[in-house]
Every structure is written in structure tokens, then in C-alpha cells.
N, C-alpha and C. Protein backbone atom coordinates (compact mmCIF):
# COMPACT_ATOMS: atom_id res chain seq x y z
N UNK A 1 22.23 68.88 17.21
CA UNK A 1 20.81 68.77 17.43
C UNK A 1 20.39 67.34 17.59
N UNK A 2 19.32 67.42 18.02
CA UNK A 2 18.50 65.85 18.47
C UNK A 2 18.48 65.15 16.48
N UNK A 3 18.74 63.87 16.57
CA UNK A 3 18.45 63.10 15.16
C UNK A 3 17.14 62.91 15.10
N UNK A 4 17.57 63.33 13.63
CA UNK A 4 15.34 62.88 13.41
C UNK A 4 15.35 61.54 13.55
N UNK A 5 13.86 61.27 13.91
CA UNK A 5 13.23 60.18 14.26
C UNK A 5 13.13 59.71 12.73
N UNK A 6 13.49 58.25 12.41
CA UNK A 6 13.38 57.62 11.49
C UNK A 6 11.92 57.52 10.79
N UNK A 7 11.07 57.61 10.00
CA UNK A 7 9.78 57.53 9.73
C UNK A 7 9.26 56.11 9.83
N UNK A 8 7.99 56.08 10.02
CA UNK A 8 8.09 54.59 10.33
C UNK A 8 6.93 54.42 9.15
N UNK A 9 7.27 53.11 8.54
CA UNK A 9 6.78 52.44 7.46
C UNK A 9 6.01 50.88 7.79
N UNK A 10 5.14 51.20 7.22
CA UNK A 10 3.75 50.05 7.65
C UNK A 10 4.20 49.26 6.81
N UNK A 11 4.20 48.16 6.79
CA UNK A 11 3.99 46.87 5.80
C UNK A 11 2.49 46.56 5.11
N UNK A 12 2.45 46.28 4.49
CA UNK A 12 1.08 45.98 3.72
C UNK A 12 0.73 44.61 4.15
N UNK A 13 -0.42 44.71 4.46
CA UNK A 13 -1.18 43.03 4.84
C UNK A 13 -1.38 42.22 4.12
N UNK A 14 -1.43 40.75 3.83
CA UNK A 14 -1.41 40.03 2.95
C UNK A 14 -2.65 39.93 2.72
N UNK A 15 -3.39 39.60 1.70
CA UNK A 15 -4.68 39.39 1.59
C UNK A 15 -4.20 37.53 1.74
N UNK A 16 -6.13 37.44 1.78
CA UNK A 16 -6.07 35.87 1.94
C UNK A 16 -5.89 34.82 0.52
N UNK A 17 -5.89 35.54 -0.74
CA UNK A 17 -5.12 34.68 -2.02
C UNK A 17 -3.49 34.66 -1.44
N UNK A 18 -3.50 35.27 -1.19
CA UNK A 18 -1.78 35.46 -1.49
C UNK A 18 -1.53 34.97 0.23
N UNK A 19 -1.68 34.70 1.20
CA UNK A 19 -1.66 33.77 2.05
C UNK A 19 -1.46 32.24 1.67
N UNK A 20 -2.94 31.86 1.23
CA UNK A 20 -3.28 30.72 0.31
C UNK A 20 -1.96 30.27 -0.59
N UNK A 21 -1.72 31.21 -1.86
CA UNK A 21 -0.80 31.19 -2.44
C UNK A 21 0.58 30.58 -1.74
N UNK A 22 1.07 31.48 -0.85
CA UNK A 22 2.55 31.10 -0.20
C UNK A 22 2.28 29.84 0.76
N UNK A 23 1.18 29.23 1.40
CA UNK A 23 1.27 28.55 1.69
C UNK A 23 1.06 27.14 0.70
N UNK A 24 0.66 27.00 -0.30
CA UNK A 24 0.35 26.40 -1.20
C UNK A 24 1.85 25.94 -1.53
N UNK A 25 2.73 27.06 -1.68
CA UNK A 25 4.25 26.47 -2.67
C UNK A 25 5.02 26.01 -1.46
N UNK A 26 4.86 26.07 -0.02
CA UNK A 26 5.93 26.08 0.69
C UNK A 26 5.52 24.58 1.09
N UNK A 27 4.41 24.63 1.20
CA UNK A 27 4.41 22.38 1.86
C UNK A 27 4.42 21.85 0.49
N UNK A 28 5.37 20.72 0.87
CA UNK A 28 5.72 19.26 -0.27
C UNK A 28 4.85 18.60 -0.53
N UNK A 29 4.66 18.31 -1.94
CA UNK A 29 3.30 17.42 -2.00
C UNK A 29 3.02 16.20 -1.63
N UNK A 30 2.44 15.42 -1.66
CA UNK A 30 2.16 13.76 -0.77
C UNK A 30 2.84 13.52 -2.31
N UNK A 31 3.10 12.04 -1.71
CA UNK A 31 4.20 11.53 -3.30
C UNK A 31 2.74 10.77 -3.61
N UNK A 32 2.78 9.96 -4.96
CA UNK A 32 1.65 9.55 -5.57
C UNK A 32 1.47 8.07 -4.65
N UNK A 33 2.38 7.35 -3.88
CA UNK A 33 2.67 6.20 -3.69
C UNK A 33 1.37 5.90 -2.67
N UNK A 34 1.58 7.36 -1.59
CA UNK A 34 0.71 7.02 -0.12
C UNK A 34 -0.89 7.30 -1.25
N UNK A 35 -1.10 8.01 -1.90
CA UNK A 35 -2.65 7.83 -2.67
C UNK A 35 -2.73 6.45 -3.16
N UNK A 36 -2.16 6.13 -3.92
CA UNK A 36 -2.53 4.32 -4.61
C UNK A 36 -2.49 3.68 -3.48
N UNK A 37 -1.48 3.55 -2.39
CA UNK A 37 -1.74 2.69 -0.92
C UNK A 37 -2.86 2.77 -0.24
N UNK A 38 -3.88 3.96 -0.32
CA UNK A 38 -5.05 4.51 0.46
C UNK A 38 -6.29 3.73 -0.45
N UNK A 39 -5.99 4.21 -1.69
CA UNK A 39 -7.13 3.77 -2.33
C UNK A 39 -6.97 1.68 -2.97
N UNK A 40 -5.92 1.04 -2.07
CA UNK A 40 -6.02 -0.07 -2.56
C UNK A 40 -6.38 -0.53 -1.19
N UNK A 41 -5.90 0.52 -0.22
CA UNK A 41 -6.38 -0.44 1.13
C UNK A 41 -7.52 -0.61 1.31
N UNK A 42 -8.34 0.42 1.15
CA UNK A 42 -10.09 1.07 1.39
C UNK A 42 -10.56 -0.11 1.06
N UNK A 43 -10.63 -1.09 -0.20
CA UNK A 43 -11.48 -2.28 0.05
C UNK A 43 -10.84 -3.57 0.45
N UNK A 44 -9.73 -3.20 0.70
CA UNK A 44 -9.03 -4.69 1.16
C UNK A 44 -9.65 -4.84 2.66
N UNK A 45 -9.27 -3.70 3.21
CA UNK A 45 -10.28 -3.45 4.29
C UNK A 45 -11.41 -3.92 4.77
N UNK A 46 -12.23 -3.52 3.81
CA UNK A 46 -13.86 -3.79 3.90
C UNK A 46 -13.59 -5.38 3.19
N UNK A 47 -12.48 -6.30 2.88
CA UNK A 47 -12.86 -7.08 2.25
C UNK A 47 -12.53 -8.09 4.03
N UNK A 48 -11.46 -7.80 4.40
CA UNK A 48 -10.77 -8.09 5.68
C UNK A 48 -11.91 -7.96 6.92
N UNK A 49 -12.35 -7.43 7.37
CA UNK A 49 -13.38 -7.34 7.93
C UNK A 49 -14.50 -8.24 7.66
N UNK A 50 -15.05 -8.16 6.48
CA UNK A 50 -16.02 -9.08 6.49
C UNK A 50 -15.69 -10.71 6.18
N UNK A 51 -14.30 -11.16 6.24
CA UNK A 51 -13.99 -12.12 6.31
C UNK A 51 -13.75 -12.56 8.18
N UNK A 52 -13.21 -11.76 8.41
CA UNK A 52 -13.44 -12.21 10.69
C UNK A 52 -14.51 -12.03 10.90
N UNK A 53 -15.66 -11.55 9.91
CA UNK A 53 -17.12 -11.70 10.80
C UNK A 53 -17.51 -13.07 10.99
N UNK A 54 -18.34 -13.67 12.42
CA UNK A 54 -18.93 -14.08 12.52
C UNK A 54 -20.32 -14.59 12.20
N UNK A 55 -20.27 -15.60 11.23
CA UNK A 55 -21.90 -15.91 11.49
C UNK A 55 -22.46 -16.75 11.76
N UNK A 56 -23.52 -17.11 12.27
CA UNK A 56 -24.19 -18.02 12.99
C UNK A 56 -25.56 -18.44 11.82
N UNK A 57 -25.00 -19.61 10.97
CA UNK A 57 -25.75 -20.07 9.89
C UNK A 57 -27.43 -20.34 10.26
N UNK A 58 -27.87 -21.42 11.45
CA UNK A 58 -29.18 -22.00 11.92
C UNK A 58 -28.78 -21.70 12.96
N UNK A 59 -30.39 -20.94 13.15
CA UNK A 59 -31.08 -21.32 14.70
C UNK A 59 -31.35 -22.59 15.68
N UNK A 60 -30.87 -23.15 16.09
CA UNK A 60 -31.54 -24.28 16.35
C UNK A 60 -31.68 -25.17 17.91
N UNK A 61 -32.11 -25.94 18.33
CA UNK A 61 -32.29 -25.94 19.99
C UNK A 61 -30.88 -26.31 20.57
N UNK A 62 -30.99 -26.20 22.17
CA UNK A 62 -29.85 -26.34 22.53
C UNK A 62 -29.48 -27.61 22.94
N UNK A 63 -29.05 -28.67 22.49
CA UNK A 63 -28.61 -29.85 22.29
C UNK A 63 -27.52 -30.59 21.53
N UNK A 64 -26.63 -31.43 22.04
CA UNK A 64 -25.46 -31.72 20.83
C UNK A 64 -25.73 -31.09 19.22
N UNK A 65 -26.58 -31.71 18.61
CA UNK A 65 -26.35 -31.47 17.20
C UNK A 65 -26.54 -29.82 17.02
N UNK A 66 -28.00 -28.76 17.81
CA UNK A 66 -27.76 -27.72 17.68
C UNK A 66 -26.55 -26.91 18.20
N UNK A 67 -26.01 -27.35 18.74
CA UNK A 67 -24.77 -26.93 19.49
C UNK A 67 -23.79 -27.00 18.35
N UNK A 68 -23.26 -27.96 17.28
CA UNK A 68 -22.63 -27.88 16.46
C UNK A 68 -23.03 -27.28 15.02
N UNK A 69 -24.43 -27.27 15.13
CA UNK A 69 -24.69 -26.83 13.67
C UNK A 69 -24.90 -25.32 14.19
N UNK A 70 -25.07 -24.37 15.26
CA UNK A 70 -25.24 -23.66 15.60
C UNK A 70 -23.48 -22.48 16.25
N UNK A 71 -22.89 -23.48 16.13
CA UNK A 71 -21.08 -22.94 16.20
C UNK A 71 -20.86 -22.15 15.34
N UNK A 72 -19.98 -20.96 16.15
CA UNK A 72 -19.70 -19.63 15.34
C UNK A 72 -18.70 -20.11 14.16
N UNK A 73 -19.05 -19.34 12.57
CA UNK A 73 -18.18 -19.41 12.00
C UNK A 73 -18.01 -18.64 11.44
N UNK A 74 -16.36 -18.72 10.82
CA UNK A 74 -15.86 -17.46 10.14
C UNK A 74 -15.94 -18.17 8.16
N UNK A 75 -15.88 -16.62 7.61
CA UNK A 75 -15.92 -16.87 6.55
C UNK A 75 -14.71 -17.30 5.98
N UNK A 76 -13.38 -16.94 5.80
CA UNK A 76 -12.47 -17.49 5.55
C UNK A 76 -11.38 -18.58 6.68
N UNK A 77 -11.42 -19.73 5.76
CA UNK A 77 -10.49 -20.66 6.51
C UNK A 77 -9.58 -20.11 7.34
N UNK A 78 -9.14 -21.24 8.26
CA UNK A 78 -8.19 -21.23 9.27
C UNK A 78 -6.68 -20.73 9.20
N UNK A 79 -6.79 -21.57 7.93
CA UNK A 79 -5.39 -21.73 7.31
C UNK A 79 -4.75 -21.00 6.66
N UNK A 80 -6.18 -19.90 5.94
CA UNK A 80 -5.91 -18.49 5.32
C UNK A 80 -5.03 -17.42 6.47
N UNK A 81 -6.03 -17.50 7.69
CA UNK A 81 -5.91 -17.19 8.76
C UNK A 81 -4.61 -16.98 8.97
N UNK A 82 -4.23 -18.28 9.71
CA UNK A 82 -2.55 -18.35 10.30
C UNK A 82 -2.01 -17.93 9.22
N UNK A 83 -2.07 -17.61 7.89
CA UNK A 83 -0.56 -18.11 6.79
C UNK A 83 -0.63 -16.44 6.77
N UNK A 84 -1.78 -15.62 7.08
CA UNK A 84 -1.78 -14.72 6.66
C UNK A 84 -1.08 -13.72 8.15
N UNK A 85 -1.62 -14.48 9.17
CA UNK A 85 -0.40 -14.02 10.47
C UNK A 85 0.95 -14.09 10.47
N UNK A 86 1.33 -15.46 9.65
CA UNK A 86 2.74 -15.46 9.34
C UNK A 86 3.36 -14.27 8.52
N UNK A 87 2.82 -13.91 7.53
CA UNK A 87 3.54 -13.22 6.74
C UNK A 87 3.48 -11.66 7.48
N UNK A 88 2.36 -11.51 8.01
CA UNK A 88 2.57 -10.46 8.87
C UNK A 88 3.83 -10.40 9.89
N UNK A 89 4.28 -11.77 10.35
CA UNK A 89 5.30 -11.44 11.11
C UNK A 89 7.05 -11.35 10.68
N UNK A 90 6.35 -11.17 8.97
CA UNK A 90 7.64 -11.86 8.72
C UNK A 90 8.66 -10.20 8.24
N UNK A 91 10.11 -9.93 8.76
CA UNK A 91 10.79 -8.53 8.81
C UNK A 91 11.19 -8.71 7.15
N UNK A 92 10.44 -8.29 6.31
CA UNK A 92 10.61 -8.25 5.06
C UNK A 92 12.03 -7.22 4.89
N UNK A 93 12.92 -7.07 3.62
CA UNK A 93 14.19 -6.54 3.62
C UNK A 93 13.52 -5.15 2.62
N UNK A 94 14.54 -4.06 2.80
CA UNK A 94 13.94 -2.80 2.40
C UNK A 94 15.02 -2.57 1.11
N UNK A 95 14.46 -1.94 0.53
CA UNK A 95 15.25 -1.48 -0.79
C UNK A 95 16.82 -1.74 -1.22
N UNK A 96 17.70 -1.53 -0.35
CA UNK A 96 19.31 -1.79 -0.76
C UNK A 96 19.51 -3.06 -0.55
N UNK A 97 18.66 -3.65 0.66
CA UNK A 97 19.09 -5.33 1.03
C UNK A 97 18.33 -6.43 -0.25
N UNK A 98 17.40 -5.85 -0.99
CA UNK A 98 17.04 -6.38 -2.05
C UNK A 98 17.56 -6.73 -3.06
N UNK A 99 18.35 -5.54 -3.34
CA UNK A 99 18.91 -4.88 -4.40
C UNK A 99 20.20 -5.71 -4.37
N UNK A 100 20.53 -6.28 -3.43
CA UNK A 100 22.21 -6.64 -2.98
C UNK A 100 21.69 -8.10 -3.11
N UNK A 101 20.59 -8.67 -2.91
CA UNK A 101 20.39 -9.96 -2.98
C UNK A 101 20.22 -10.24 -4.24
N UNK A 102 19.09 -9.41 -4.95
CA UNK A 102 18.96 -9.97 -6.44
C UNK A 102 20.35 -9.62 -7.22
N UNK A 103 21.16 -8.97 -6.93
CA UNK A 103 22.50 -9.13 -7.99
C UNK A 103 23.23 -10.49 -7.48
N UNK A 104 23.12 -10.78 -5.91
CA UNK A 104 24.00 -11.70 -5.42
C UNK A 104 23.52 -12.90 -6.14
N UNK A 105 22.44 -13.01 -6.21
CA UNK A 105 21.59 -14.17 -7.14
C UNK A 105 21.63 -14.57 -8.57
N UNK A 106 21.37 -13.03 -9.38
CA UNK A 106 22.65 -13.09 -10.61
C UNK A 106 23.51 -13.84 -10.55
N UNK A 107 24.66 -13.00 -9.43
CA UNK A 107 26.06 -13.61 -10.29
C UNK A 107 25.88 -14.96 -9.90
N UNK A 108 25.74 -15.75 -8.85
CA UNK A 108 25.60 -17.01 -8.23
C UNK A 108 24.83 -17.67 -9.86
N UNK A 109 23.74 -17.38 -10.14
CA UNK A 109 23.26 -18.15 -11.59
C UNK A 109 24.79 -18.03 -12.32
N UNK A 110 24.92 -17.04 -13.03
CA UNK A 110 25.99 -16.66 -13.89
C UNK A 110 27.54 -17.62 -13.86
N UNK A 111 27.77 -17.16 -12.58
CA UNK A 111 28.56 -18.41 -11.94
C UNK A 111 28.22 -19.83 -12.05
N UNK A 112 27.03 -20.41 -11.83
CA UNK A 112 26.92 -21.55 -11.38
C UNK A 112 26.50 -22.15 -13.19
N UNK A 113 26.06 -21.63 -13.93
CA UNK A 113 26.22 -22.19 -15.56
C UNK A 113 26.87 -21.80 -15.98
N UNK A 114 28.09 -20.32 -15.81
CA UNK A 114 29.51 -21.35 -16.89
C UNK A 114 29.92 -22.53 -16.03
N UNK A 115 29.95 -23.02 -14.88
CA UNK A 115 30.57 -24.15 -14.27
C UNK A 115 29.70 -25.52 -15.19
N UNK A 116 28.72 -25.26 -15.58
CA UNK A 116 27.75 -26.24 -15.84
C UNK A 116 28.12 -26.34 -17.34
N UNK A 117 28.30 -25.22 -18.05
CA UNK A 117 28.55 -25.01 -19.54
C UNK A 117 29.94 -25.92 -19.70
N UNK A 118 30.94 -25.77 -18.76
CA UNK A 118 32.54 -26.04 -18.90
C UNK A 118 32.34 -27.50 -18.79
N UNK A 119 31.76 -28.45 -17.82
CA UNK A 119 31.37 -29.52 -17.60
C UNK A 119 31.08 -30.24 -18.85
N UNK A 120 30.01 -29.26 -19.33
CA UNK A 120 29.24 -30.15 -20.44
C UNK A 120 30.10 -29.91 -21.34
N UNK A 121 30.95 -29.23 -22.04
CA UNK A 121 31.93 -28.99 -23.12
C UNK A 121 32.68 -29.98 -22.77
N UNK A 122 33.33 -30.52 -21.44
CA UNK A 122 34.31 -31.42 -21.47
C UNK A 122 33.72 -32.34 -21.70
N UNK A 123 32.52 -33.00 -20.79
CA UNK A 123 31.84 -34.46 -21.42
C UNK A 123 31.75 -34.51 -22.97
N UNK A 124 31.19 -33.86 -22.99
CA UNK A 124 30.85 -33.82 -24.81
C UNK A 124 32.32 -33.83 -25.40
N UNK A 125 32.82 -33.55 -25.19
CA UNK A 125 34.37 -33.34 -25.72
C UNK A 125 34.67 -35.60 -25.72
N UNK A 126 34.82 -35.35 -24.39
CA UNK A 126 35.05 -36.83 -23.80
C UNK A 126 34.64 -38.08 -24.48
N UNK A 127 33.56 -38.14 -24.44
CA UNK A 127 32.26 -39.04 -25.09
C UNK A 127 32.61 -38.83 -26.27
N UNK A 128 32.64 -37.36 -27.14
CA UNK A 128 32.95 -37.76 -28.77
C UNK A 128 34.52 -38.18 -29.01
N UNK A 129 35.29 -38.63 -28.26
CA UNK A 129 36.68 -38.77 -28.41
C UNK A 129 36.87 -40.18 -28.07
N UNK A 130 35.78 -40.53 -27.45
CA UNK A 130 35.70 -42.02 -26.53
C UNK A 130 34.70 -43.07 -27.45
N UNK A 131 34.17 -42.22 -28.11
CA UNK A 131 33.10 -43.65 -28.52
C UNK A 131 32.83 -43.43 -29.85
N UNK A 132 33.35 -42.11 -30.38
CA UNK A 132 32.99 -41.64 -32.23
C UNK A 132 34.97 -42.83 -32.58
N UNK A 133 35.61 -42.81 -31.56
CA UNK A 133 36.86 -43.32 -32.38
C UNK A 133 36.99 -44.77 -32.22
């Protein structure tokens, strides 16, 4: 004979908690790092900005001296300026190349005063053998 037809079975719909829910556990949370970065930039920002504003201190006619007392200026120096372009350009090293420098720096100290320690033990050695006799 013909096979029975398999019955067919509905799935149940998700309601919208339990949507919510599974989507809730399945995305990774923001790590705490990018929040403290957001909320330290927000006024560095507003502090950055109102340091490239322009302002124009006196009104005054158009003639040599108003011409100079009337020159655009910024609120923070020049020098702030450039030093602060520099460091922007500068390829700072990321976590392992740090990590490999400050030990390399260690041992180089470590190294470089017992050489200094051995020195001074021999002078001292020297000098009290040379001038106590």
C-alpha cells in the first residue's frame, strides 16, 4: 500500500522576550576599555576644538597697527601645536614589542651594574691595599 504521509508538526513561534533573550547571550559584550576611551575622549574633544578656534580679540580700523592687533589667533601656542603633530606621527610599538624592550632594558641595567659593582670592588680592593699599607 501507499506509505502514510508523515504528519506534519508546526514549530512554535518565538515570542519577542525570548527573541530578545537569545539575542542578548549570542553578541559579545564591548570590553570595558572602548567605554573609558569614549568617555575620556568626549571632553578632550570639546577641549581640542576650542583650542583651534579662532579669535579675533579688537575690532579695529584697517591700518598697520589694526591689521596686527586685529590678526587671527589661536588659543593654544604654536609649539603645543607642532609637538602635538609630532607625536601624532609618531608609529608607537604595540604590546609584545614593549614587552621585549622593557625586559631588554632590565637585563642591559642588570648587566651594566654588576659590571659597575665588579669595578668598584676592585678599586676599593686596590686603593685599600695601596694606600691603608
Amino acid at each position: 500500500m501507499a506509505e502514510a504521509k508523515k504528519k506534519r508538526v508546526l514549530r512554535q513561534t518565538e515570542t519577542v522576550r525570548e527573541k530578545v533573550s537569545k539575542k542578548s547571550v549570542d553578541t559579545p559584550k564591548k570590553r570595558r576599555l572602548h567605554n573609558a576611551t569614549k568617555s575620556v575622549a568626549r571632553p578632550l574633544g570639546a577641549a581640542r576644538r576650542l583650542g583651534r578656534k579662532e579669535y579675533h580679540p579688537v575690532k579695529l580700523p584697517d591700518n598697520k597697527t589694526g591689521k596686527f592687533l586685529t590678526a587671527n589667533r589661536k588659543l593654544t601656542p604654536k609649539f603645543f601645536r607642532e609637538a602635538w603633530a609630532e607625536v601624532r606621527m609618531v608609529i608607537w610599538p604595540n604590546r609584545k614589542e614593549t614587552t621585549k624592550m622593557t625586559i631588554a632594558v632590565f637585563i642591559f641595567a642588570l648587566t651594566f651594574g654588576a659590571i659597575i659593582a665588579v669595578v668598584d670592588y676592585g678599586l676599593d680592593r686596590l686603593f685599600k691595599e695601596a694606600l691603608l699599607k
